[in-house]
N, C-alpha and C. Protein backbone atom coordinates (compact mmCIF):
# COMPACT_ATOMS: atom_id res chain seq x y z
N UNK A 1 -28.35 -27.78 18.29
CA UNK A 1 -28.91 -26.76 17.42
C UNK A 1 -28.89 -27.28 15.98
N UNK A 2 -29.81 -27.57 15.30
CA UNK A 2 -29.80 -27.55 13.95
C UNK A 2 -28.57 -26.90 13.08
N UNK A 3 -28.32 -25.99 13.15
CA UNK A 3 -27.10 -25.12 12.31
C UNK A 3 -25.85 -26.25 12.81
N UNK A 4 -25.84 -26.50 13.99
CA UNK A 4 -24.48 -26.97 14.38
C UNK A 4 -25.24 -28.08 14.02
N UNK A 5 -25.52 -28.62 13.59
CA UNK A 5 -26.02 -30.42 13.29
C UNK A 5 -25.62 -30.66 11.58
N UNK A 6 -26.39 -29.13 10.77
CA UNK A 6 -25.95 -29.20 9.36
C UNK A 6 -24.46 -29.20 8.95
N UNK A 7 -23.61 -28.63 9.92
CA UNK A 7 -21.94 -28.60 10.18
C UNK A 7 -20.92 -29.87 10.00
N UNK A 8 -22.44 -30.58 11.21
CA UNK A 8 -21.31 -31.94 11.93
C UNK A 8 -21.74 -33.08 10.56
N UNK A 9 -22.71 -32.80 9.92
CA UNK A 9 -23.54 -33.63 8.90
C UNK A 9 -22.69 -33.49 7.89
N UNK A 10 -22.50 -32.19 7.14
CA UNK A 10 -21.81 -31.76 6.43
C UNK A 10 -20.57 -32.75 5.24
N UNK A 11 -20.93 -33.32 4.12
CA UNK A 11 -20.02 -34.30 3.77
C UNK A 11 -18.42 -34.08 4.22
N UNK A 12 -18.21 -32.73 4.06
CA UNK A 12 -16.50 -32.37 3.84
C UNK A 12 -16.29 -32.11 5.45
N UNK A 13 -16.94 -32.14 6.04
CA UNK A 13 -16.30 -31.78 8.00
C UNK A 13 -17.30 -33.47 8.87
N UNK A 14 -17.92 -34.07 8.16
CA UNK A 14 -18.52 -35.28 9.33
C UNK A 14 -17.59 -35.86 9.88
N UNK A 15 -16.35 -36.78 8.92
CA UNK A 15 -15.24 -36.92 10.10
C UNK A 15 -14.51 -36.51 11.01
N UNK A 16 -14.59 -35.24 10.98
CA UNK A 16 -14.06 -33.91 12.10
C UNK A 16 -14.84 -34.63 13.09
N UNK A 17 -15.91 -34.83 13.44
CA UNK A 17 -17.16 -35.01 14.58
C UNK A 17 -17.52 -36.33 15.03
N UNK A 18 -16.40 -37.28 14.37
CA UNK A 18 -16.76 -39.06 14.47
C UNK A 18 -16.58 -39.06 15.62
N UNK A 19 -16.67 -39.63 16.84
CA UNK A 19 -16.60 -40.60 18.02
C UNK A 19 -16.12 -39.14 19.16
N UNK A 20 -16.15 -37.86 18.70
CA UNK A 20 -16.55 -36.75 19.70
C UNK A 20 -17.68 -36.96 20.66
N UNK A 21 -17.60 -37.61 21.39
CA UNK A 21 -19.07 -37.43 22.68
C UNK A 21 -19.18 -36.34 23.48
N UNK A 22 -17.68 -35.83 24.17
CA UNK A 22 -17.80 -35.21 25.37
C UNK A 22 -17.49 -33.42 25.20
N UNK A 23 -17.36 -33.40 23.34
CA UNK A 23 -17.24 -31.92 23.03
C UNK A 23 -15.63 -32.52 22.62
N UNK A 24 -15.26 -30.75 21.26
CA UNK A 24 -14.41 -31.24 20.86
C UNK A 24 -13.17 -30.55 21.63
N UNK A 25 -11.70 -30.96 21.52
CA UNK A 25 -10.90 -30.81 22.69
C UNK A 25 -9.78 -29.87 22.02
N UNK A 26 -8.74 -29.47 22.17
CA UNK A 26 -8.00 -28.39 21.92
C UNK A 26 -7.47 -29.65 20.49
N UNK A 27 -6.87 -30.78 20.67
CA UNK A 27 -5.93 -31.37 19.44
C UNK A 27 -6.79 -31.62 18.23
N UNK A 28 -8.65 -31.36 18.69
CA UNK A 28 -9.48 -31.58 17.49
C UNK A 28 -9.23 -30.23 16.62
N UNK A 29 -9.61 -29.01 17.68
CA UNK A 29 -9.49 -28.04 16.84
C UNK A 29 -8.21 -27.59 16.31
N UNK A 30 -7.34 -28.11 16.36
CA UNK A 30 -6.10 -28.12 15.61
C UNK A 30 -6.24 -28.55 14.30
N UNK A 31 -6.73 -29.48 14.84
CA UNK A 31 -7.30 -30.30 12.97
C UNK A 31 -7.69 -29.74 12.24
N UNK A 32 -8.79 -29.28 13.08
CA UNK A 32 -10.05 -28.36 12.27
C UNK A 32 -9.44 -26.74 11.20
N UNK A 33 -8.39 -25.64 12.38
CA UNK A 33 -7.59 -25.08 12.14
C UNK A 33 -6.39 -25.60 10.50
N UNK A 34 -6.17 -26.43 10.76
CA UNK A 34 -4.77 -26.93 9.91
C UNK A 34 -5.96 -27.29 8.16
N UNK A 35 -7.15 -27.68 8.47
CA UNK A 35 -7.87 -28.38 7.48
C UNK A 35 -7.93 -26.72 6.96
N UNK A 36 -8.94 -25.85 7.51
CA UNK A 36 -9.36 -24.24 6.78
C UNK A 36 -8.36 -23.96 6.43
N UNK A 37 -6.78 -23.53 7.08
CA UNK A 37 -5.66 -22.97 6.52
C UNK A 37 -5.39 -23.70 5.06
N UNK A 38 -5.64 -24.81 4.81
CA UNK A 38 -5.38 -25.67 3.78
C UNK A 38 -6.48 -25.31 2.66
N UNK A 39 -7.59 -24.98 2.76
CA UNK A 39 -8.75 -24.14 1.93
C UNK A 39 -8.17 -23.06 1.02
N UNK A 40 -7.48 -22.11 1.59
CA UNK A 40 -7.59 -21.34 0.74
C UNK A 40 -6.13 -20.22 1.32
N UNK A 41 -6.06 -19.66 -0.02
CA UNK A 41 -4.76 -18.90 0.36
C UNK A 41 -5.26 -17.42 1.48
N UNK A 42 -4.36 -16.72 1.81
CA UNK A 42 -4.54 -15.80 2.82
C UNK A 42 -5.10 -14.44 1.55
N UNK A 43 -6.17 -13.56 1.93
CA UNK A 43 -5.99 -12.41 1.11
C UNK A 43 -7.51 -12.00 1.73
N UNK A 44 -7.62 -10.84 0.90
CA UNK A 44 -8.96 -9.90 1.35
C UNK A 44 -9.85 -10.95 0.31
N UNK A 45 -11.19 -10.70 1.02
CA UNK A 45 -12.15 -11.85 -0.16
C UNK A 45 -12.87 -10.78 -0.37
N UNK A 46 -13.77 -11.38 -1.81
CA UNK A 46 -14.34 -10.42 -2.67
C UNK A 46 -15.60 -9.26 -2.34
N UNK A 47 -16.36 -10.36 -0.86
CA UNK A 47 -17.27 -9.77 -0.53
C UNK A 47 -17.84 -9.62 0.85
N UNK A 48 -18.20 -9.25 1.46
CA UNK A 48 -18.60 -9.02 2.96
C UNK A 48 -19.49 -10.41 3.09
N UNK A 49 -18.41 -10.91 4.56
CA UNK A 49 -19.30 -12.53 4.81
C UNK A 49 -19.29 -11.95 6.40
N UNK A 50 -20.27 -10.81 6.64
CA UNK A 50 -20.42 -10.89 8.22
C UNK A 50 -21.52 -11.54 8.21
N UNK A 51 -22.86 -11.77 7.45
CA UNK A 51 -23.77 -12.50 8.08
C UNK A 51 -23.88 -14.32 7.43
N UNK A 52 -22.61 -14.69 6.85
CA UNK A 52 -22.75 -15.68 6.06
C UNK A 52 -22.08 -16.89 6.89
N UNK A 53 -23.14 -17.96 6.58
CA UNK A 53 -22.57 -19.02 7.56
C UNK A 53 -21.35 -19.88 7.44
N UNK A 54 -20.26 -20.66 7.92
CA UNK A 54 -18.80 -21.21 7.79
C UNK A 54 -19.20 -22.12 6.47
N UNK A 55 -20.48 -22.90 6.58
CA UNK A 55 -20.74 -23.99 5.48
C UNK A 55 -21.12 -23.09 3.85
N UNK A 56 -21.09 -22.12 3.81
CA UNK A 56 -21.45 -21.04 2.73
C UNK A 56 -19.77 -20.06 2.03
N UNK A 57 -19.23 -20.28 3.62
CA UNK A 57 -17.73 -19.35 2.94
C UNK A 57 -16.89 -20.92 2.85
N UNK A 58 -17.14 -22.09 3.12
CA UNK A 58 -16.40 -22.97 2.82
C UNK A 58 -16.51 -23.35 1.22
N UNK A 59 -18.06 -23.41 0.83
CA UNK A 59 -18.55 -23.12 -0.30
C UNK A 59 -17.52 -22.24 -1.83
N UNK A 60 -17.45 -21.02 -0.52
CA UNK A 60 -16.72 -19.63 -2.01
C UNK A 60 -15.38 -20.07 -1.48
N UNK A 61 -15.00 -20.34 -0.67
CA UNK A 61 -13.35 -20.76 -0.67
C UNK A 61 -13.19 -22.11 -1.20
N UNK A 62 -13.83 -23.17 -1.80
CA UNK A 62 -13.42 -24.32 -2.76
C UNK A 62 -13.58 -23.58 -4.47
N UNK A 63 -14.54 -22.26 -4.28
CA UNK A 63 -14.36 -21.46 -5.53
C UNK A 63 -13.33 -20.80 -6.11
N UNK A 64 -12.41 -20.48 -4.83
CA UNK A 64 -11.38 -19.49 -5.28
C UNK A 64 -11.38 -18.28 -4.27
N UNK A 65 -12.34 -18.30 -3.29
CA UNK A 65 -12.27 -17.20 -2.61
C UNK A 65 -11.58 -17.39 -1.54
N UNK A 66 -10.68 -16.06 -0.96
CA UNK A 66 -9.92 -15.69 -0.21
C UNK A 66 -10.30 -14.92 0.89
N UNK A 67 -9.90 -15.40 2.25
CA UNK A 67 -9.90 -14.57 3.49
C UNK A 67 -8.89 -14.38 4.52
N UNK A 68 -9.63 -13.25 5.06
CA UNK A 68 -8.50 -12.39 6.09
C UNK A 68 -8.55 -13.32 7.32
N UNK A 69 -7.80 -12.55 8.35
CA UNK A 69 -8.12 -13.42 9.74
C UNK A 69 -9.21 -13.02 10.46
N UNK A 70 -10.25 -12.32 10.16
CA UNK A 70 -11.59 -12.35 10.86
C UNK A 70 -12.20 -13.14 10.38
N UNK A 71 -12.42 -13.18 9.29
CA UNK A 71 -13.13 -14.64 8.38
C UNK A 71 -12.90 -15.97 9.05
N UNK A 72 -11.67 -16.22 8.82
CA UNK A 72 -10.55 -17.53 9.24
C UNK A 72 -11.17 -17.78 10.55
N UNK A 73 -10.80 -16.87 11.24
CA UNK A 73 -11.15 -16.82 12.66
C UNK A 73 -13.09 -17.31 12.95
N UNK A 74 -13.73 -16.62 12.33
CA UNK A 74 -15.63 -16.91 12.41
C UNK A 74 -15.30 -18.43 11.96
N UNK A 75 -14.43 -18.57 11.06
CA UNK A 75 -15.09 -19.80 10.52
C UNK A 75 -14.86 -21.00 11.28
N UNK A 76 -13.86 -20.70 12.48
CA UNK A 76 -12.67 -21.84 12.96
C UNK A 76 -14.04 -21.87 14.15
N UNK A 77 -14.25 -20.81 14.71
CA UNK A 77 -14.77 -20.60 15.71
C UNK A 77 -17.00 -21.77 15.69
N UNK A 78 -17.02 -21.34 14.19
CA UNK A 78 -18.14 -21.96 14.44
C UNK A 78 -18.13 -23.62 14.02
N UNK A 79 -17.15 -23.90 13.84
CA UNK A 79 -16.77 -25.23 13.29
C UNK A 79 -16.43 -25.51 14.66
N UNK A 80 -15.82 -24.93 15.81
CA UNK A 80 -15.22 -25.68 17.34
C UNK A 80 -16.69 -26.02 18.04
N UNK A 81 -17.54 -24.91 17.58
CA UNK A 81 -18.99 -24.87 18.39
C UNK A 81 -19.85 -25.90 18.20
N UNK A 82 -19.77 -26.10 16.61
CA UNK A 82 -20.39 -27.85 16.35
C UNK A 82 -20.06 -28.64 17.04
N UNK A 83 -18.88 -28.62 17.31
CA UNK A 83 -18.41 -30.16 18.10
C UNK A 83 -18.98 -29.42 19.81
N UNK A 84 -19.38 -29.23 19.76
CA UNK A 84 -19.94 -28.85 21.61
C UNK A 84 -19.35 -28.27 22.51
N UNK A 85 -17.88 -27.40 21.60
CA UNK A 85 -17.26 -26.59 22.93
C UNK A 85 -17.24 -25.05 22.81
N UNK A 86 -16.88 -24.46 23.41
CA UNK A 86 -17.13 -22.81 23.78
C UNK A 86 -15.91 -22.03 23.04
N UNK A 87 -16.32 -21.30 21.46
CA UNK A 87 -15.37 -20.87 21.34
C UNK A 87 -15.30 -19.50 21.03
N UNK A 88 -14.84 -18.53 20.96
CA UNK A 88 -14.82 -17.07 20.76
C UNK A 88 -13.61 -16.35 19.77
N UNK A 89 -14.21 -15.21 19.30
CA UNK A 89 -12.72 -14.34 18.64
C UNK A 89 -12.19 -13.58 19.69
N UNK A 90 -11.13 -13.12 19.55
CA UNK A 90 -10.41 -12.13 20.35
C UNK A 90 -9.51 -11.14 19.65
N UNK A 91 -9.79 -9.91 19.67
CA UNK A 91 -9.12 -9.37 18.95
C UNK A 91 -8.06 -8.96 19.83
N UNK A 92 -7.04 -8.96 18.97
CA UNK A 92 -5.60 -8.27 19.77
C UNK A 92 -5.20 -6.84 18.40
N UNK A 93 -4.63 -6.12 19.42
CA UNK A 93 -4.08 -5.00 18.77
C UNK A 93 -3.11 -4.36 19.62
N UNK A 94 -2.06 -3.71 18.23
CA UNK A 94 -1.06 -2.96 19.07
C UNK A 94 -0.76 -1.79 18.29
N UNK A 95 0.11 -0.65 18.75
CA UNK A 95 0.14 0.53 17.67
C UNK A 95 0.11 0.52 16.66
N UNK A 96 0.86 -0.88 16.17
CA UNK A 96 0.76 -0.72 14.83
C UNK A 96 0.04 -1.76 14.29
N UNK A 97 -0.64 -2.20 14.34
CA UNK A 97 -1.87 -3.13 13.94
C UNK A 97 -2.29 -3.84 14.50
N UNK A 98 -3.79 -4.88 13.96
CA UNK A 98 -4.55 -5.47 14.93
C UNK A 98 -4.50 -6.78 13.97
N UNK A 99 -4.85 -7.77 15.05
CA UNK A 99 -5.31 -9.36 14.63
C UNK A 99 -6.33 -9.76 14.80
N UNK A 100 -6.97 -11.08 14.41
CA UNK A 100 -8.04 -11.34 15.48
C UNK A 100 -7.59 -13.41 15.37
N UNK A 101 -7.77 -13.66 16.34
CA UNK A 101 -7.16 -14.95 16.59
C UNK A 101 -8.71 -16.01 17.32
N UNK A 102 -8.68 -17.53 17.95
CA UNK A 102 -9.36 -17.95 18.26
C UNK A 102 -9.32 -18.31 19.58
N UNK A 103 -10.12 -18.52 20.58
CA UNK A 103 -9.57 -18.90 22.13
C UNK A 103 -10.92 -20.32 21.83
N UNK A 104 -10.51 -21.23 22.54
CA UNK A 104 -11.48 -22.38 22.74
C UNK A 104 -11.24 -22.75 24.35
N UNK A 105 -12.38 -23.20 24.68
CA UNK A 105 -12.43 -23.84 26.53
C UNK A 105 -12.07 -25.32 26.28
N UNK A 106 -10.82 -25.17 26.59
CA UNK A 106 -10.08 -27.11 26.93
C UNK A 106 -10.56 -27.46 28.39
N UNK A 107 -11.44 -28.57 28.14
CA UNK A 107 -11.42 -29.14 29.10
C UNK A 107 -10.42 -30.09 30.02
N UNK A 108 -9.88 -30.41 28.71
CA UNK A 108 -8.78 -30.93 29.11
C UNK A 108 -7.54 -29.90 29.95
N UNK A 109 -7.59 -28.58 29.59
CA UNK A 109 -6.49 -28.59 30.76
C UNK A 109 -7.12 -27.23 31.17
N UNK A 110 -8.25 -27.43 31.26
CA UNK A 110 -9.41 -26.49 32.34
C UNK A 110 -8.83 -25.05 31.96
N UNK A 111 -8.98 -24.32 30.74
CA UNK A 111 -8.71 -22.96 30.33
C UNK A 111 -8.21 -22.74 28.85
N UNK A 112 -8.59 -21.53 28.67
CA UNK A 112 -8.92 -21.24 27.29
C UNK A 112 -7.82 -21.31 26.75
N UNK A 113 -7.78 -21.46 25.67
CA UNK A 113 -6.30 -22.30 24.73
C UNK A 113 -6.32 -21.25 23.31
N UNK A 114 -5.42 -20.79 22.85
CA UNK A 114 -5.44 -19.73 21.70
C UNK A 114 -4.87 -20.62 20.46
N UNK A 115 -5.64 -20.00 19.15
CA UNK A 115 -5.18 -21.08 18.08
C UNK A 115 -5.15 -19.70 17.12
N UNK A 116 -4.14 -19.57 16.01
CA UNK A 116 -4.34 -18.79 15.27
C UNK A 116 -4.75 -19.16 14.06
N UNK A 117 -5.53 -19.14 13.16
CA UNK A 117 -6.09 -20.07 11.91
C UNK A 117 -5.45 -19.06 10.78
N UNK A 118 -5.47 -18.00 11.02
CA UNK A 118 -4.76 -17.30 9.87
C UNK A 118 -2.98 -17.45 10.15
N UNK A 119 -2.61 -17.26 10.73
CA UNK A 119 -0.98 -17.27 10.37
C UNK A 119 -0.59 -18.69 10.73
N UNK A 120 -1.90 -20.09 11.31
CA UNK A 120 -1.24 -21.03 11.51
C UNK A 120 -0.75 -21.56 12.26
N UNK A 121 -0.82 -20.89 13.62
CA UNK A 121 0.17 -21.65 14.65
C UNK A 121 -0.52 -21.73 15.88
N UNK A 122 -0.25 -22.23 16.98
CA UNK A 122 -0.54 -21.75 18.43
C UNK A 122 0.73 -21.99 19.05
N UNK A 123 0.07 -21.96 20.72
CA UNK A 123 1.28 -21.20 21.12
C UNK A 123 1.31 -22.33 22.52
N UNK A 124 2.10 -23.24 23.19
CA UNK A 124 2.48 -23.54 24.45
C UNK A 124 3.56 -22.85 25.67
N UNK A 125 3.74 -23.62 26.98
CA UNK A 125 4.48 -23.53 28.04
C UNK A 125 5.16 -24.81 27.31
N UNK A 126 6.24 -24.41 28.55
CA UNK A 126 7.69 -25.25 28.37
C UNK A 126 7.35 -26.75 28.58
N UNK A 127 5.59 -26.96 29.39
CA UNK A 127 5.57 -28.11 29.51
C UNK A 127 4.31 -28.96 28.67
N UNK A 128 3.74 -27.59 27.39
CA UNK A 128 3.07 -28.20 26.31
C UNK A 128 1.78 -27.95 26.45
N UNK A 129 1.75 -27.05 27.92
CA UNK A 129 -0.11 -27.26 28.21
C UNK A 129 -0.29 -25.24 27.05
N UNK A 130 -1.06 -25.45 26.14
CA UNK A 130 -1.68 -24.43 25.25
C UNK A 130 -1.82 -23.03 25.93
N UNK A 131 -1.25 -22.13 25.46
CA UNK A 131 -1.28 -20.83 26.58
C UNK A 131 -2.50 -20.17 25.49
N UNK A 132 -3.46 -19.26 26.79
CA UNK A 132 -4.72 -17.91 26.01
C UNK A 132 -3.84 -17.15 25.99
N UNK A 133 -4.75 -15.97 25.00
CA UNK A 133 -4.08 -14.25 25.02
C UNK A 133 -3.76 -14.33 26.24
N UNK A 134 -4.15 -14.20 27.21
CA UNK A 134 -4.13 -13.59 28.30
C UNK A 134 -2.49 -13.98 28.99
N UNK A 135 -1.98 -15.42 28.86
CA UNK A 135 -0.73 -15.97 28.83
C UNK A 135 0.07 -15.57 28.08
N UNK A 136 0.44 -15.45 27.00
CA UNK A 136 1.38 -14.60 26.02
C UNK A 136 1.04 -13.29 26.68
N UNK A 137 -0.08 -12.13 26.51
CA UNK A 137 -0.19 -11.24 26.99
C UNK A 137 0.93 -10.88 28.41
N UNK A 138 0.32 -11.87 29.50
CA UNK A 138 1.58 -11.15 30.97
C UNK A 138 2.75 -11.88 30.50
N UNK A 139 3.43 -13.10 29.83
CA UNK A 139 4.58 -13.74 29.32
C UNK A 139 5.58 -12.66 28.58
N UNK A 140 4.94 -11.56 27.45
CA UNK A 140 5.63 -11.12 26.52
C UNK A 140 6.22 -9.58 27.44
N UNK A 141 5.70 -9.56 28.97
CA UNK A 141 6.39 -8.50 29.78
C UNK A 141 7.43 -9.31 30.71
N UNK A 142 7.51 -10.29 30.68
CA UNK A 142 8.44 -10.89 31.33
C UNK A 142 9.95 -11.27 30.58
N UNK A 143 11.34 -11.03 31.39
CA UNK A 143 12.19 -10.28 30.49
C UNK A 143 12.58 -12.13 29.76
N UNK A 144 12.45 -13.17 30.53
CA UNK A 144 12.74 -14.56 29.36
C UNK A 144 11.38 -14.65 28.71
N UNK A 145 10.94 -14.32 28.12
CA UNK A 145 9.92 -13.98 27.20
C UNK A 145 9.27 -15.41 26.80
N UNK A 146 11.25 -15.43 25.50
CA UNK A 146 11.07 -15.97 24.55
C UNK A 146 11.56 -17.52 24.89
N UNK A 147 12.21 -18.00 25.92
CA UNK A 147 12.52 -19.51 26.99
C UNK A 147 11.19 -19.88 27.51
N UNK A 148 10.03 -18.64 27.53
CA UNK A 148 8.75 -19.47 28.30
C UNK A 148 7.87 -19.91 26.94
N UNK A 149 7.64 -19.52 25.64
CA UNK A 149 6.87 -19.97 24.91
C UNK A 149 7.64 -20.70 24.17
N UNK A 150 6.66 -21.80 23.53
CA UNK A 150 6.91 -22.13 22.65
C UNK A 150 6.01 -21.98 21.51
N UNK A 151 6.59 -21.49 20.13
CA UNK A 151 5.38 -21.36 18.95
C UNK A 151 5.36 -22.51 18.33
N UNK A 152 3.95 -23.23 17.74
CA UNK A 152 3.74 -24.33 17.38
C UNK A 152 3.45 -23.91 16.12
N UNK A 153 4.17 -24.12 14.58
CA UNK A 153 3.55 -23.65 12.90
C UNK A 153 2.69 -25.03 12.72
N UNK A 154 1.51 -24.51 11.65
CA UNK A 154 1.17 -26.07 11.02
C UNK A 154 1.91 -25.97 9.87
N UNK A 155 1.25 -27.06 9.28
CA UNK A 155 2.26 -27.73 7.79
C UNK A 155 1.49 -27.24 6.58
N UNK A 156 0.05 -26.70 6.67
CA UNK A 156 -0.36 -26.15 5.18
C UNK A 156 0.47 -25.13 4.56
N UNK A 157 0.36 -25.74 2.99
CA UNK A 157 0.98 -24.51 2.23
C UNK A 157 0.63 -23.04 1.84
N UNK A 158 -0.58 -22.62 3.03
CA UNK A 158 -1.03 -21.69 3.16
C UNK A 158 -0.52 -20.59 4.19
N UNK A 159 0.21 -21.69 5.21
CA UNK A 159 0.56 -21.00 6.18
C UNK A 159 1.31 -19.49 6.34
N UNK A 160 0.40 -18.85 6.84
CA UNK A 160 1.75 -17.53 6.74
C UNK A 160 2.78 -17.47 7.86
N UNK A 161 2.71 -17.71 8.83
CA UNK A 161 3.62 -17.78 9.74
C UNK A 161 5.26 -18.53 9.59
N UNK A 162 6.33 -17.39 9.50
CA UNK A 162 7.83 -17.93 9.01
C UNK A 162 8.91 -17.29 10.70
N UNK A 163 9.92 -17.74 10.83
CA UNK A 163 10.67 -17.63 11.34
C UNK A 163 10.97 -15.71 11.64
N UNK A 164 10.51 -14.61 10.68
CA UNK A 164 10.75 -13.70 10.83
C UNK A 164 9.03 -12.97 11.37
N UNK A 165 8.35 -13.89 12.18
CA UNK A 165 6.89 -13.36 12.11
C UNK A 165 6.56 -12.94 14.04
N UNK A 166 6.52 -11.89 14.19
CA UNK A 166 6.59 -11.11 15.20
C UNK A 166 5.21 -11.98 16.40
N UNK A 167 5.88 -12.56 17.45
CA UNK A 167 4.30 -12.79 18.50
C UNK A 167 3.65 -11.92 18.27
């Protein structure tokens, strides 16, 4: 698609997309994730970017502009799609508030893999393979909860995710 071609072209994301042939894989979009968190600090931004494209809010975030995790999230999501793989938002919510996070299709370990771009982290099994909502989801009713995941932080100084930050 053209849009995803102006992405992969893009001066500030073409190395994201170097020697990708077969679509990009869960440790690309990590990259990709850890690079946006590094953009810009966490906050409400100034203006409604539902119809505005990732290469346009990458634009107002080297300006100074700030976003939430739906933003974070569109933007992670259409940056995974350039590189040729399947990615979606998912919103999660609970009584007392809602998120919205990223799921991507790993081919590599044949199922959807959750990345959070706003607080920074994702999430594995004890043996490293990337757990979806749907894994934390039946995990966080099971009474060793917290022995089956492991949380993965990145290193930007944007990151919000700290030691006191609730799954």
């Amino acid at each position: 698609h053209p849009y995803f071609e102006a992405i992969r072209k893009d001066r500030r994301l073409t190395h994201f997309y170097t020697g990708i042939e077969d679509g990009l894989d869960f440790e690309h979009a990590l990259i990709l994730k850890e690079y946006l968190r590094d953009l810009f600090p966490h906050g409400a931004a100034d203006k409604n970017y539902l119809n505005v494209n990732v290469l346009e809010m990458i634009d107002a975030a080297e300006m100074g502009e700030k976003y939430l995790c739906g933003n974070i999230s569109k933007m992670l999501v259409q940056l995974i799609q350039a590189g040729g793989t399947q990615a979606r938002t998912v919103g999660l919510q609970s009584a007392e508030s809602g998120h919205i996070v990223v799921e991507l299709w790993s081919n590599k370990f044949n199922k959807w893999a959750l990345l959070d771009p706003d607080y920074n982290v994702h999430y594995t099994d004890q043996s490293g393979i990337p757990m979806s909502a749907l894994d934390l989801y039946i995990n966080s009713h099971k009474l060793d909860f917290n022995s089956n995941i492991i949380r993965h932080t990145g290193l930007s100084k944007n990151t919000l995710h700290n030691s006191n930050t609730r799954l």
